[in-house]
Protein backbone atom coordinates (compact mmCIF):
# COMPACT_ATOMS: atom_id res chain seq x y z
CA UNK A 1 95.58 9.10 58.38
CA UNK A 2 97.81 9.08 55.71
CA UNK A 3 97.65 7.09 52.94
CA UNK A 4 101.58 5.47 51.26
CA UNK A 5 101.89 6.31 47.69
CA UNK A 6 105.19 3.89 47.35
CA UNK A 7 104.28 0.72 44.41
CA UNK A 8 105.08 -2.40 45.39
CA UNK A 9 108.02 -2.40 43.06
CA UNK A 10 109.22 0.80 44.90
CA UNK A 11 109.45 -1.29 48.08
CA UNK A 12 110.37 -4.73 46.86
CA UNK A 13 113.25 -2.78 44.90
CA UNK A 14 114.15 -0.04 47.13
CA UNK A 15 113.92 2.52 44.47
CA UNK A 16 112.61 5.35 44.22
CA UNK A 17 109.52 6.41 42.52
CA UNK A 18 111.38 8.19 39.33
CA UNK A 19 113.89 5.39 39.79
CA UNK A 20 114.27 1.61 39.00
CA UNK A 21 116.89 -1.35 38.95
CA UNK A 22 119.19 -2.00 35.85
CA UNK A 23 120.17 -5.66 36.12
CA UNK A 24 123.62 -6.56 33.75
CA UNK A 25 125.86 -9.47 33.92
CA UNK A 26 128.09 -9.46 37.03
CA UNK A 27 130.75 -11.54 34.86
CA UNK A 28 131.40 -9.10 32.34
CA UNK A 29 134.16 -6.15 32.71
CA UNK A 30 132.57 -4.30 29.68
CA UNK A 31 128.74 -4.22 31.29
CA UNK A 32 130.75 -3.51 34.71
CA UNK A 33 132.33 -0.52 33.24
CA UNK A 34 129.19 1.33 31.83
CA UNK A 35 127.08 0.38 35.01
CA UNK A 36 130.16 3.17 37.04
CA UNK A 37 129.18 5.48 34.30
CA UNK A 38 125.86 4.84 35.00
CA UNK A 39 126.10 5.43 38.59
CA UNK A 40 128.37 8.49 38.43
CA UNK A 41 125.79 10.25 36.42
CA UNK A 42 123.35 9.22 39.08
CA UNK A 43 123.82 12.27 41.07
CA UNK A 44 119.98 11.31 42.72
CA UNK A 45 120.54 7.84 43.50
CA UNK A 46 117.76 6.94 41.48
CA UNK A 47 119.31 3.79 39.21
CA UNK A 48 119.79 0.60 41.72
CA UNK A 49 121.97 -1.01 39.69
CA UNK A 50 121.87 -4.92 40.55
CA UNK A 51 124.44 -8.04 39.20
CA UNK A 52 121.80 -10.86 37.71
CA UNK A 53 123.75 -13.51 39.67
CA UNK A 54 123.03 -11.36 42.71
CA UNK A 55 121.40 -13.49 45.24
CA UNK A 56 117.62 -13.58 44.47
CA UNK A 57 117.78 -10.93 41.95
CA UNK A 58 116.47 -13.03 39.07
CA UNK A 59 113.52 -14.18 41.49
CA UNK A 60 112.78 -10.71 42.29
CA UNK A 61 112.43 -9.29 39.46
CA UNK A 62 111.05 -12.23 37.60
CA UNK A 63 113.50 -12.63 34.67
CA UNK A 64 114.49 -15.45 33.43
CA UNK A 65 118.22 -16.27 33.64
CA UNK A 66 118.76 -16.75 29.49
CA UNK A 67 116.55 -13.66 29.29
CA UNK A 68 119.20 -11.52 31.70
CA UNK A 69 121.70 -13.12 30.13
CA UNK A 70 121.13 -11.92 26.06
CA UNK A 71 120.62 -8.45 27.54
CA UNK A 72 120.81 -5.69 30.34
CA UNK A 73 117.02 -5.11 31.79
CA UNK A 74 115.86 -1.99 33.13
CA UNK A 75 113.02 -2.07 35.66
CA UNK A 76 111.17 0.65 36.62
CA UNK A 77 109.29 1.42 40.18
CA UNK A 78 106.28 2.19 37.88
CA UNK A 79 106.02 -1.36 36.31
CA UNK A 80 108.09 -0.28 33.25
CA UNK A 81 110.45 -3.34 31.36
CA UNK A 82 112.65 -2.92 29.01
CA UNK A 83 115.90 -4.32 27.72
CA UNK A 84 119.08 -3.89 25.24
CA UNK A 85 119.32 -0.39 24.30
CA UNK A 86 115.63 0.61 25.56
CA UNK A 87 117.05 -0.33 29.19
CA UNK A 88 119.65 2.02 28.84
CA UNK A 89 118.10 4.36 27.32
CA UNK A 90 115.93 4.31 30.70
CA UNK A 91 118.90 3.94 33.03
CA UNK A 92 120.42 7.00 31.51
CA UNK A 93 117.76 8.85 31.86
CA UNK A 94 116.83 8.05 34.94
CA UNK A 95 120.29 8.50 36.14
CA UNK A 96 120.73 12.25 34.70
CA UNK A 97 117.00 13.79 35.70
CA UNK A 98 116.95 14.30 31.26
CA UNK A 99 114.34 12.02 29.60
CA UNK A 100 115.74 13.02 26.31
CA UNK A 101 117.23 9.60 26.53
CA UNK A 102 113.91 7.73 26.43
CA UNK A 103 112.11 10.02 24.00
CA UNK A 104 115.08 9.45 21.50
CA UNK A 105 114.20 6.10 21.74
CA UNK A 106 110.93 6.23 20.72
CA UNK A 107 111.90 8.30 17.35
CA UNK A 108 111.25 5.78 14.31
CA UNK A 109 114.64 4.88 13.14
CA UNK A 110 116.80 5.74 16.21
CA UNK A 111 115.58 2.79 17.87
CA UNK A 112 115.74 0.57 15.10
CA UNK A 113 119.65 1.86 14.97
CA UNK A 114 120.15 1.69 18.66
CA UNK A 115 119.12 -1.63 18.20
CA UNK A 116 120.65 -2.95 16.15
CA UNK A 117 124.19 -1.55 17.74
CA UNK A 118 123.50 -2.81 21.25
CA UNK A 119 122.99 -6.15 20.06
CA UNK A 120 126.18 -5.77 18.28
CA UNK A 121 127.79 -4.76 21.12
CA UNK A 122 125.95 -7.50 23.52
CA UNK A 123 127.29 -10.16 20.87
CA UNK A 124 131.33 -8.52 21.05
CA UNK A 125 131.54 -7.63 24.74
CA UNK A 126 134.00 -9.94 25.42
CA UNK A 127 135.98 -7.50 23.10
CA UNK A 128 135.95 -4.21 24.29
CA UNK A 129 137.39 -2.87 26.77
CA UNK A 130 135.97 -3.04 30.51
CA UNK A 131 137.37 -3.41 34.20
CA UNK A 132 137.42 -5.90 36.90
CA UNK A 133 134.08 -7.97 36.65
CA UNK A 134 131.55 -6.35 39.56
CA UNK A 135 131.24 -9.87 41.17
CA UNK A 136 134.72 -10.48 41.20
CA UNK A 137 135.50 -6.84 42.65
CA UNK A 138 132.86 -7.34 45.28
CA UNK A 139 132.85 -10.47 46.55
CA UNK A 140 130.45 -9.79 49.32
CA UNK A 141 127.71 -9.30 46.67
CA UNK A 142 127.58 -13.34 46.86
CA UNK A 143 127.06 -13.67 43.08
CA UNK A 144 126.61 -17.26 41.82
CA UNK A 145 129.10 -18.48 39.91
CA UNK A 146 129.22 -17.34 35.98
């Protein structure tokens, strides 16, 4: 008999177990544009990248929707939470196979920095440049409205 080593979050998610879900705002072109870098790096399909007006995405992975909103949210298939600039430190790494990304992170100083810049960049978004919102590009993802 063999025992299944998949978590829970490996199967609710459909991730894999060095892999997780990045959840952004479907409605923004600038958090649309770095979720395609995201997933071009991810030559291992290990980032599930998902739109928080998705259809029971917020439900699923239990975030609130003002929460989801203020920042992106990486969740791992190991349990692991994080958000701003610690979930993309996660996705990246995650998405390249180089955990450089999250160890960086940890460094006194660089996360204060990194910080400090994604929430400048959360507050500006509107700002910089991005592409065609994911929700209004794919339709069929059903997102709720804004």
């Amino acid at each position: 008999m063999r025992v299944s080593t998949v978590t829970p979050l490996e199967r609710t998610l459909r991730v894999s177990a060095r892999g997780g879900v990045l959840v952004f705002d479907g409605y923004c072109g600038f958090c649309t544009r770095s979720v395609y870098l995201v997933r071009r790096l991810d030559r291992r399909d290990r980032v599930r990248a998902l739109p928080l007006q998705g259809p029971r995405v917020l439900d699923v992975t239990g975030l609130s929707r003002p929460d989801a909103l203020r920042a992106a949210w990486w969740i791992g298939a190991d349990g692991t939470r994080s958000s701003g600039a610690g979930a993309v430190n996660h996705a990246l790494a995650a998405a390249t196979g180089v955990p450089l990304f999250r160890w960086l992170y940890r460094v006194p100083g660089v996360h204060q920095l990194q910080d400090r810049a994604y929430r400048w960049v959360a507050e500006h978004r509107h700002l910089l440049r991005g592409v065609t919102p994911y929700c209004e590009a794919h339709p069929e993802a059903g997102c709720a409205e804004g």
